[in-house]
N, C-alpha and C. Protein backbone atom coordinates (compact mmCIF):
# COMPACT_ATOMS: atom_id res chain seq x y z
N UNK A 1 17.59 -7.82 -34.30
CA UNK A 1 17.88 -8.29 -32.98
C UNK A 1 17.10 -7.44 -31.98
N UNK A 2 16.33 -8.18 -30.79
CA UNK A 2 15.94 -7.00 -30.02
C UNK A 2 17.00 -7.04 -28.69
N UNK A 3 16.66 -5.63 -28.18
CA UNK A 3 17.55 -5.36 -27.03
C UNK A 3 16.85 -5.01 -26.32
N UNK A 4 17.39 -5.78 -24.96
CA UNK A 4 16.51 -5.15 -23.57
C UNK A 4 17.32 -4.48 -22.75
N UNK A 5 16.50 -4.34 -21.41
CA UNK A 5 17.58 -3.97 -20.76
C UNK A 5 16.50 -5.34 -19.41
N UNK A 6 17.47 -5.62 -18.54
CA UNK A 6 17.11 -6.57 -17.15
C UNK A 6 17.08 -5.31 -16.22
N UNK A 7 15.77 -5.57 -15.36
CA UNK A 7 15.62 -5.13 -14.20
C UNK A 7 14.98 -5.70 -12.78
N UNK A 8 15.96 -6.19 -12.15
CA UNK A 8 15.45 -7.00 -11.10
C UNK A 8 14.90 -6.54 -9.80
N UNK A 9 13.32 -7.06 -9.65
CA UNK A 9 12.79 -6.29 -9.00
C UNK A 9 13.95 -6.93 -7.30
N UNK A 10 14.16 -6.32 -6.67
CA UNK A 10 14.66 -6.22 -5.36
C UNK A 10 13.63 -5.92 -4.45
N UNK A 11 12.66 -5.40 -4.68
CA UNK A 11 11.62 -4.54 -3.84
C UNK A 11 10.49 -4.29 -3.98
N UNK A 12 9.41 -4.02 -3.57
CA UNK A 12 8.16 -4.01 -4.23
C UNK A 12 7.67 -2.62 -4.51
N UNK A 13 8.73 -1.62 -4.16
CA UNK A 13 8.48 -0.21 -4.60
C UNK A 13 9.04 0.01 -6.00
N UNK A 14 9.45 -1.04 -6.40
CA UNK A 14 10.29 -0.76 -7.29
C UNK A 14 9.13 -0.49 -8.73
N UNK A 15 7.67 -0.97 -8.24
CA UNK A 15 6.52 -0.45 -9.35
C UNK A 15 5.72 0.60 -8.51
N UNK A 16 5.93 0.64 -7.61
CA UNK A 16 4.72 1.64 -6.85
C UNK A 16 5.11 3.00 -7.42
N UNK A 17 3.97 3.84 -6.72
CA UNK A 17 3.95 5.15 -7.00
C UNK A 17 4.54 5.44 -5.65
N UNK A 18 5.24 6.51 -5.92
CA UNK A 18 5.47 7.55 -4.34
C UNK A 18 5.12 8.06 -3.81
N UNK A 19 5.23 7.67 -2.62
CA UNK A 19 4.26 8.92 -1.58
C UNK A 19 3.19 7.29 -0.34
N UNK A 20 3.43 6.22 -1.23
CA UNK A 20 2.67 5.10 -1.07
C UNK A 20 2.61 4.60 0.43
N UNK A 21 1.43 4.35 1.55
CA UNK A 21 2.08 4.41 2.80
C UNK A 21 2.94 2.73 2.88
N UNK A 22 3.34 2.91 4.04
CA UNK A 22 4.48 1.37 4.10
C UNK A 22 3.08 0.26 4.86
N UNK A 23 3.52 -0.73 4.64
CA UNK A 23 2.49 -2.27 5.33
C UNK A 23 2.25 -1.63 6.53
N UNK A 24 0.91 -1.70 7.04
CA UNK A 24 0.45 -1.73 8.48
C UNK A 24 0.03 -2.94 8.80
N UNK A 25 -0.37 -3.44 9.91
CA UNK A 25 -0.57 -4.62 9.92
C UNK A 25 -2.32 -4.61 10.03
N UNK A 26 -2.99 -5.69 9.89
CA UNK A 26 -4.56 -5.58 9.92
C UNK A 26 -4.98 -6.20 11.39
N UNK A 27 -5.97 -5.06 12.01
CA UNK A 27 -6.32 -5.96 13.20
C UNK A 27 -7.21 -6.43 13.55
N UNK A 28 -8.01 -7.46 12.09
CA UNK A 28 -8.46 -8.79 12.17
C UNK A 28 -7.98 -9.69 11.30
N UNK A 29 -6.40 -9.91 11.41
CA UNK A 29 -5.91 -10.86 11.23
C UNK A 29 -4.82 -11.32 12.20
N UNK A 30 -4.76 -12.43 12.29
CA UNK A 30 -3.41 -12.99 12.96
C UNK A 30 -2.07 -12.38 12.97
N UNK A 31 -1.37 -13.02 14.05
CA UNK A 31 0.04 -12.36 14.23
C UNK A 31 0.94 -12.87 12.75
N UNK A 32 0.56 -14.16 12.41
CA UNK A 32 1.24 -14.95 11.54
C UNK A 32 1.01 -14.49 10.40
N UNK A 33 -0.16 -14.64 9.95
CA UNK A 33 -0.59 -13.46 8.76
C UNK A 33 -0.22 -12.55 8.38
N UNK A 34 -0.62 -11.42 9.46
CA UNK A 34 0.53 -9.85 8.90
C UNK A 34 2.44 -10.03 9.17
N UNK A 35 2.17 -11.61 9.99
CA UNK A 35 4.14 -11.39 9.76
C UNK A 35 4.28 -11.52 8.15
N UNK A 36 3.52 -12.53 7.51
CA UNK A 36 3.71 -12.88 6.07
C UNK A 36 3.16 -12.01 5.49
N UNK A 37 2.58 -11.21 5.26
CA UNK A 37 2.41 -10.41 4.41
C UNK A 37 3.79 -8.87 4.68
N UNK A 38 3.87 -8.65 6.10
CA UNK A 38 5.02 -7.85 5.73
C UNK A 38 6.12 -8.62 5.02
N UNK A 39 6.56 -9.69 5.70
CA UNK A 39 7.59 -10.36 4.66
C UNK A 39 7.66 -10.55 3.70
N UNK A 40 6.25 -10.29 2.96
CA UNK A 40 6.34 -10.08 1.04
C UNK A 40 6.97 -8.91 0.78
N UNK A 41 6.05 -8.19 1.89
CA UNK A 41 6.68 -6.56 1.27
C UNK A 41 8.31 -6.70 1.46
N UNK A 42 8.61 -6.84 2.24
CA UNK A 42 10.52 -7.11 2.44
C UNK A 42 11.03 -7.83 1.48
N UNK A 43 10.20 -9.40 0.59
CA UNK A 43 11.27 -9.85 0.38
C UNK A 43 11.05 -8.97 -1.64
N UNK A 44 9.63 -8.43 -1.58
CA UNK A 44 9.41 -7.95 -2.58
C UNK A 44 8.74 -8.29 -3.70
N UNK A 45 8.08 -7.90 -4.81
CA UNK A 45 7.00 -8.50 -5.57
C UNK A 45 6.68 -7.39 -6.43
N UNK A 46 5.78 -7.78 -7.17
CA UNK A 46 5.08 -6.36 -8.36
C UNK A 46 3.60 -6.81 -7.92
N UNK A 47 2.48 -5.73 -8.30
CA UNK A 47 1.36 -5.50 -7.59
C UNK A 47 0.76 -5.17 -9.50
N UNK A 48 -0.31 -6.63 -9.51
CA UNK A 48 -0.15 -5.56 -11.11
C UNK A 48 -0.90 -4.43 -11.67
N UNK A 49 -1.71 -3.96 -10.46
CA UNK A 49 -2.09 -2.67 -10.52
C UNK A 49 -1.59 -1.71 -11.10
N UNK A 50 -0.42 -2.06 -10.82
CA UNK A 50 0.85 -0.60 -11.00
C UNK A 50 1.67 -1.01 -12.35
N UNK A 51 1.48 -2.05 -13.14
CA UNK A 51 2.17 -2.23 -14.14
C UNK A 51 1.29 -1.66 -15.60
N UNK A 52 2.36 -1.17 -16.08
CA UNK A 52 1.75 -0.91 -17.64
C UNK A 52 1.50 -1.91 -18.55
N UNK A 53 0.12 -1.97 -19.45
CA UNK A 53 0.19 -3.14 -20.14
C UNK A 53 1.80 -3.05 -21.24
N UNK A 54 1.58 -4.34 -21.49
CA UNK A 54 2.93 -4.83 -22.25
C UNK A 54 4.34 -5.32 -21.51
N UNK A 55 4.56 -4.78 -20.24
CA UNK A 55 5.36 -5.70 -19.42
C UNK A 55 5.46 -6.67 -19.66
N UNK A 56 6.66 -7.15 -19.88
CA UNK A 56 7.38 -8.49 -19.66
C UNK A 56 8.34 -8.68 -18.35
N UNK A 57 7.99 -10.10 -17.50
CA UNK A 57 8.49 -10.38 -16.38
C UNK A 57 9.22 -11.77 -16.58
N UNK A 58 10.18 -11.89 -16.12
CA UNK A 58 10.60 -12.79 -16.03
C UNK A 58 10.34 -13.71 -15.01
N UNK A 59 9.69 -14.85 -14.52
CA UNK A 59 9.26 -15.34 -13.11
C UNK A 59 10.45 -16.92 -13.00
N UNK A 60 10.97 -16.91 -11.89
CA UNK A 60 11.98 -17.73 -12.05
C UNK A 60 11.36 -18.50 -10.40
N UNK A 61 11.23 -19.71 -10.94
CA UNK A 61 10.45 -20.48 -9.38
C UNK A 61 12.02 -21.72 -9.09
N UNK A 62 11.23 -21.95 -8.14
CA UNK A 62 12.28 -23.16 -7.45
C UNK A 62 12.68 -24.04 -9.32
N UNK A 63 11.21 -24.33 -9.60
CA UNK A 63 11.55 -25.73 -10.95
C UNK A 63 11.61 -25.34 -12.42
N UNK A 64 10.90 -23.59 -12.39
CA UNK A 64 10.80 -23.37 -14.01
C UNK A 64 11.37 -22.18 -14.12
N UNK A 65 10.87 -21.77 -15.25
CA UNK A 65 11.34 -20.05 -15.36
C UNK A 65 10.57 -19.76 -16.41
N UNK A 66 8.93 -18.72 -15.86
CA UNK A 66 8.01 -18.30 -16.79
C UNK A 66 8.13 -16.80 -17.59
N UNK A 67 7.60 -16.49 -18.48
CA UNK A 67 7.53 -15.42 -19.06
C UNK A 67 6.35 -15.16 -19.56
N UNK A 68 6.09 -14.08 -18.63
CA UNK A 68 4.75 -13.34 -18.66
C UNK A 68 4.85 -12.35 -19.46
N UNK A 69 3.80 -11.22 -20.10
CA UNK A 69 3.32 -10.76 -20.56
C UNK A 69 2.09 -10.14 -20.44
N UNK A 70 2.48 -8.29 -19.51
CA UNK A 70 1.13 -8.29 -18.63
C UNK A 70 0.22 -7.69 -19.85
N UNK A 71 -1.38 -8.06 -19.94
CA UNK A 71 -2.10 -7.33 -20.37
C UNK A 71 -3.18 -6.40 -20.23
N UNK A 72 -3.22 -6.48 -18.69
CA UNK A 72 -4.04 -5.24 -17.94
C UNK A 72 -5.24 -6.72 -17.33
N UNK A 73 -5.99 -5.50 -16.61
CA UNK A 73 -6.71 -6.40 -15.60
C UNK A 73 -6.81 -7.49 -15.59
N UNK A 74 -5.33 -8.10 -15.12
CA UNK A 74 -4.93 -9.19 -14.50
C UNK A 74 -4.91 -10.79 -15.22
N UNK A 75 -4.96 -9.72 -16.53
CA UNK A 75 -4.67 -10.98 -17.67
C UNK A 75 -3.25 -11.35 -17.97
N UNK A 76 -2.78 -12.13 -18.72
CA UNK A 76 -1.37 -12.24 -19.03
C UNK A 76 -0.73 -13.04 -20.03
N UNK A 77 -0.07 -13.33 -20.58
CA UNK A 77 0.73 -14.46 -21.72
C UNK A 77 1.33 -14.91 -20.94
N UNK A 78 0.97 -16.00 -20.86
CA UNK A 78 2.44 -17.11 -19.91
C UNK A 78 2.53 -18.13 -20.17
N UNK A 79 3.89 -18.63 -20.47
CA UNK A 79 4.86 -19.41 -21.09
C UNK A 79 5.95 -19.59 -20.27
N UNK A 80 6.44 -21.08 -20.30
CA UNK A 80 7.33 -21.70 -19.29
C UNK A 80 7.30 -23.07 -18.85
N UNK A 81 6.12 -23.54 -18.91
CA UNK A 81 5.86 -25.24 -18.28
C UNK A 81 5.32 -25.67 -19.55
N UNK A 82 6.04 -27.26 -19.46
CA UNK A 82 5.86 -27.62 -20.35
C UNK A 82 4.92 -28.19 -20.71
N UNK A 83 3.91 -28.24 -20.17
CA UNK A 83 2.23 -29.30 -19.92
C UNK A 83 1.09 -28.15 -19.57
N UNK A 84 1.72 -26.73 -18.88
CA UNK A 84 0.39 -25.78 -19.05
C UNK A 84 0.07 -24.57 -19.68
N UNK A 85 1.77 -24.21 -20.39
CA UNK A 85 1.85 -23.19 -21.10
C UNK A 85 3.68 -23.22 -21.90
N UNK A 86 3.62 -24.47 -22.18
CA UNK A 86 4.66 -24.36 -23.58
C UNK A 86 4.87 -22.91 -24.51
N UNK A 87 3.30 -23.11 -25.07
CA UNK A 87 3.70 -21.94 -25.74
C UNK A 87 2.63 -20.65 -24.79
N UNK A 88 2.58 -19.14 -24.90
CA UNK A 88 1.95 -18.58 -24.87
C UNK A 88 0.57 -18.71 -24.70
N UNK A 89 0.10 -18.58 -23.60
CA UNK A 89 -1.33 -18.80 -23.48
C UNK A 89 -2.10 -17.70 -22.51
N UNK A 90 -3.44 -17.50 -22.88
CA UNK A 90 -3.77 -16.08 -22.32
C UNK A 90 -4.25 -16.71 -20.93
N UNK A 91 -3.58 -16.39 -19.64
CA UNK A 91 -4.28 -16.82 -17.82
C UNK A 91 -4.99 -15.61 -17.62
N UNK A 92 -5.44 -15.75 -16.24
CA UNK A 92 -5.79 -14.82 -15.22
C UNK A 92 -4.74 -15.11 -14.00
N UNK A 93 -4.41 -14.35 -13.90
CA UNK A 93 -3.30 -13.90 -12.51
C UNK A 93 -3.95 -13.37 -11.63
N UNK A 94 -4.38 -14.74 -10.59
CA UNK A 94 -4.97 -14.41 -9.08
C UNK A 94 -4.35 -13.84 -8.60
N UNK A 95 -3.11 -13.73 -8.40
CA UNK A 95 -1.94 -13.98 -7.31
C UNK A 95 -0.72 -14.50 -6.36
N UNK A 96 -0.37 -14.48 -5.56
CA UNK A 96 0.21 -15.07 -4.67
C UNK A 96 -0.11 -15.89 -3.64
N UNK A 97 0.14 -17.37 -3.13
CA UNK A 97 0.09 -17.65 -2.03
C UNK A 97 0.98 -18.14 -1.45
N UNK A 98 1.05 -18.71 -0.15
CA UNK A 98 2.10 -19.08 0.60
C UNK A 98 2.15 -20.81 0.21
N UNK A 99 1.40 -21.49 -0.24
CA UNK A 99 0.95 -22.57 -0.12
C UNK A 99 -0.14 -23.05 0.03
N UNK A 100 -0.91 -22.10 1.00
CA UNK A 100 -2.18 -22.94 1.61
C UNK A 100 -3.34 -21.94 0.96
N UNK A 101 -4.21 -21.66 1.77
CA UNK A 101 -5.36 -21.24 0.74
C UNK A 101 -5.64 -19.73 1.21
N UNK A 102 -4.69 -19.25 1.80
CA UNK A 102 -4.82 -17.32 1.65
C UNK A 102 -4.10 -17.01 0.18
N UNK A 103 -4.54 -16.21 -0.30
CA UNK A 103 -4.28 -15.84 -1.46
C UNK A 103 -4.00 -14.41 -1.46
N UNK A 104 -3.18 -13.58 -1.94
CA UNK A 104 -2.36 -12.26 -1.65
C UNK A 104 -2.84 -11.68 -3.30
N UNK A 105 -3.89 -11.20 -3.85
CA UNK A 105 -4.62 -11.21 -4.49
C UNK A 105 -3.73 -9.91 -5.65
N UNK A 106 -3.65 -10.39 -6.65
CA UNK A 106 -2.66 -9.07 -7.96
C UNK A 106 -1.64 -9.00 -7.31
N UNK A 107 -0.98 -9.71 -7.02
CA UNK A 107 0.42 -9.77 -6.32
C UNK A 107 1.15 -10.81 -6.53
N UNK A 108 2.38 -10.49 -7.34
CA UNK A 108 3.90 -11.88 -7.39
C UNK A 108 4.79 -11.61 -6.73
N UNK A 109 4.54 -12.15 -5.79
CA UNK A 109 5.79 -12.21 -4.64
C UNK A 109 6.73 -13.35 -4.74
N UNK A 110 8.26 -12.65 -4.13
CA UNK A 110 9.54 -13.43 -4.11
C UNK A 110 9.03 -14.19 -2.95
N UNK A 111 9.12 -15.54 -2.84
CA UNK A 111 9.36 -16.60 -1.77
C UNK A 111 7.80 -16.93 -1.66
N UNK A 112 7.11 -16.55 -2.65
CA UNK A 112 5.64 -17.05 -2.43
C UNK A 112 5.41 -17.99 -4.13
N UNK A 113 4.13 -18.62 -3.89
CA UNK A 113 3.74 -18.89 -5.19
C UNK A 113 2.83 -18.44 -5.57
N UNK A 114 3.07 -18.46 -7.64
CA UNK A 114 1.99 -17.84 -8.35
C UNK A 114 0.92 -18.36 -8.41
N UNK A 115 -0.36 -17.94 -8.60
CA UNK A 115 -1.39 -18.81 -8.64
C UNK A 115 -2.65 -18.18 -10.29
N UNK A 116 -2.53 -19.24 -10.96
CA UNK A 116 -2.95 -18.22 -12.11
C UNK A 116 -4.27 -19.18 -12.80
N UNK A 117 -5.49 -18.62 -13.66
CA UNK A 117 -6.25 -19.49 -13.79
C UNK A 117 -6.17 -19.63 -15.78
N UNK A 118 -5.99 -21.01 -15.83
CA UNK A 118 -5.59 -21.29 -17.04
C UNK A 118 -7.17 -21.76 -17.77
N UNK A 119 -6.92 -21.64 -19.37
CA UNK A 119 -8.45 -21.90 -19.55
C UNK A 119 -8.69 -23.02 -19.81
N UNK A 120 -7.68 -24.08 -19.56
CA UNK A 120 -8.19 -25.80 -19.79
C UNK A 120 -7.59 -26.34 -18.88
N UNK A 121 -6.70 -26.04 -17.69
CA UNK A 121 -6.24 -26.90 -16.78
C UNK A 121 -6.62 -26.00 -15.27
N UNK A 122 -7.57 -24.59 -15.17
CA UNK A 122 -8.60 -24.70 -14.12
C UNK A 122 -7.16 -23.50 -13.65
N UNK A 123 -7.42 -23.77 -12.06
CA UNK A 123 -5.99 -23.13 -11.20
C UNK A 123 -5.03 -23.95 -11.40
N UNK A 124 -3.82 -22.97 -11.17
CA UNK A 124 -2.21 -23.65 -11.18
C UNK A 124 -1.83 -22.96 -10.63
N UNK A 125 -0.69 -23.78 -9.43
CA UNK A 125 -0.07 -23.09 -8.79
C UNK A 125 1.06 -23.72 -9.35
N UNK A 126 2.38 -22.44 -8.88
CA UNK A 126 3.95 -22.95 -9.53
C UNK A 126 4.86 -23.21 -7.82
N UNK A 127 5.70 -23.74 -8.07
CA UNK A 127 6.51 -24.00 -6.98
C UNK A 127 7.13 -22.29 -6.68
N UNK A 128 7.82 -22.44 -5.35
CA UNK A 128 8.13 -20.79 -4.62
C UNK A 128 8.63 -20.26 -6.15
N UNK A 129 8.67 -18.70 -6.05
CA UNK A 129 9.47 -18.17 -6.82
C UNK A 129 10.54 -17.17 -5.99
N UNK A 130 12.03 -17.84 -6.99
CA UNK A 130 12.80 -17.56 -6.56
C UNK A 130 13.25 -15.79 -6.50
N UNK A 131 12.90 -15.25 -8.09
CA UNK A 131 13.40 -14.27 -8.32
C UNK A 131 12.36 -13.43 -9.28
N UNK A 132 11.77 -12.70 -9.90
CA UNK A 132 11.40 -11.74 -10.67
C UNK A 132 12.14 -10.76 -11.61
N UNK A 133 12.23 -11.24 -12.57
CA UNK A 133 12.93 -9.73 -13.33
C UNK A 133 12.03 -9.06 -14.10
N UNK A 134 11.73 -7.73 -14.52
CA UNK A 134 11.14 -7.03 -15.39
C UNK A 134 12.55 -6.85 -16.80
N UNK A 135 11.72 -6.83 -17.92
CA UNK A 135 12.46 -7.20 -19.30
C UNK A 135 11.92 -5.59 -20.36
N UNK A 136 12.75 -4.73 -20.42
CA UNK A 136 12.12 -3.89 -20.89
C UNK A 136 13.38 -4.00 -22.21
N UNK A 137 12.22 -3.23 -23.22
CA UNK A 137 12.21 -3.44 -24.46
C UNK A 137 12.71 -1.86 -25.66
């Protein structure tokens, strides 16, 4: 039997290193822009910079619930839909977007969508995600 333990990210420090400075805002971008990007940082996300390979995440969107499998530069196993990754399949994990075409680049953010590049169905995006858990082993 294996045993995990659940850890739900709440926060996006919850992978960072310490000492890390907090969101500033950029000033050549919009007011709307850096509101959404601080609001990732608030509502929280993993950066997969900061993850060790072998992570397992749990990604839970408005319609599915994926399971990743990080493997370092921004590769991954993901499994969850039933038409682009039934079983296990190796993506690239762009990132996050809001919807439209800014992209929040090595970043899964709560209340944003994933955006990942599959090797026979191109980009995919998933509906919002609701929640994130990390699955340690």
């Amino acid at each position: 039997m294996v045993r995990y333990s659940l850890v739900s990210v709440n926060r996006t420090e919850d992978f960072t290193q310490p000492n890390l400075p907090l969101f500033a805002p950029h000033p050549n971008l919009g007011d709307g822009v850096n509101r959404d990007l601080a609001q990732s940082e608030i509502e929280g996300g993993v950066h997969l910079s900061r993850l060790p390979n072998g992570t397992i995440l749990e990604i839970i969107t408005e319609n599915r619930c994926y399971w990743l499998e990080y493997r370092g530069r921004g590769r991954a196993m993901l499994s969850g839909h039933p038409q682009f990754c039934p079983q296990p399949v190796l993506v690239c994990i762009q990132g996050s977007t809001w919807g439209g075409s800014m992209l929040r680049a090595a970043f899964i953010g709560r209340g944003m969508r994933l955006e990942f590049r599959h090797p026979s169905f191109q980009t995919v995006v998933t509906s919002r995600i609701v929640e994130i858990r990390e699955h340690r082993y």
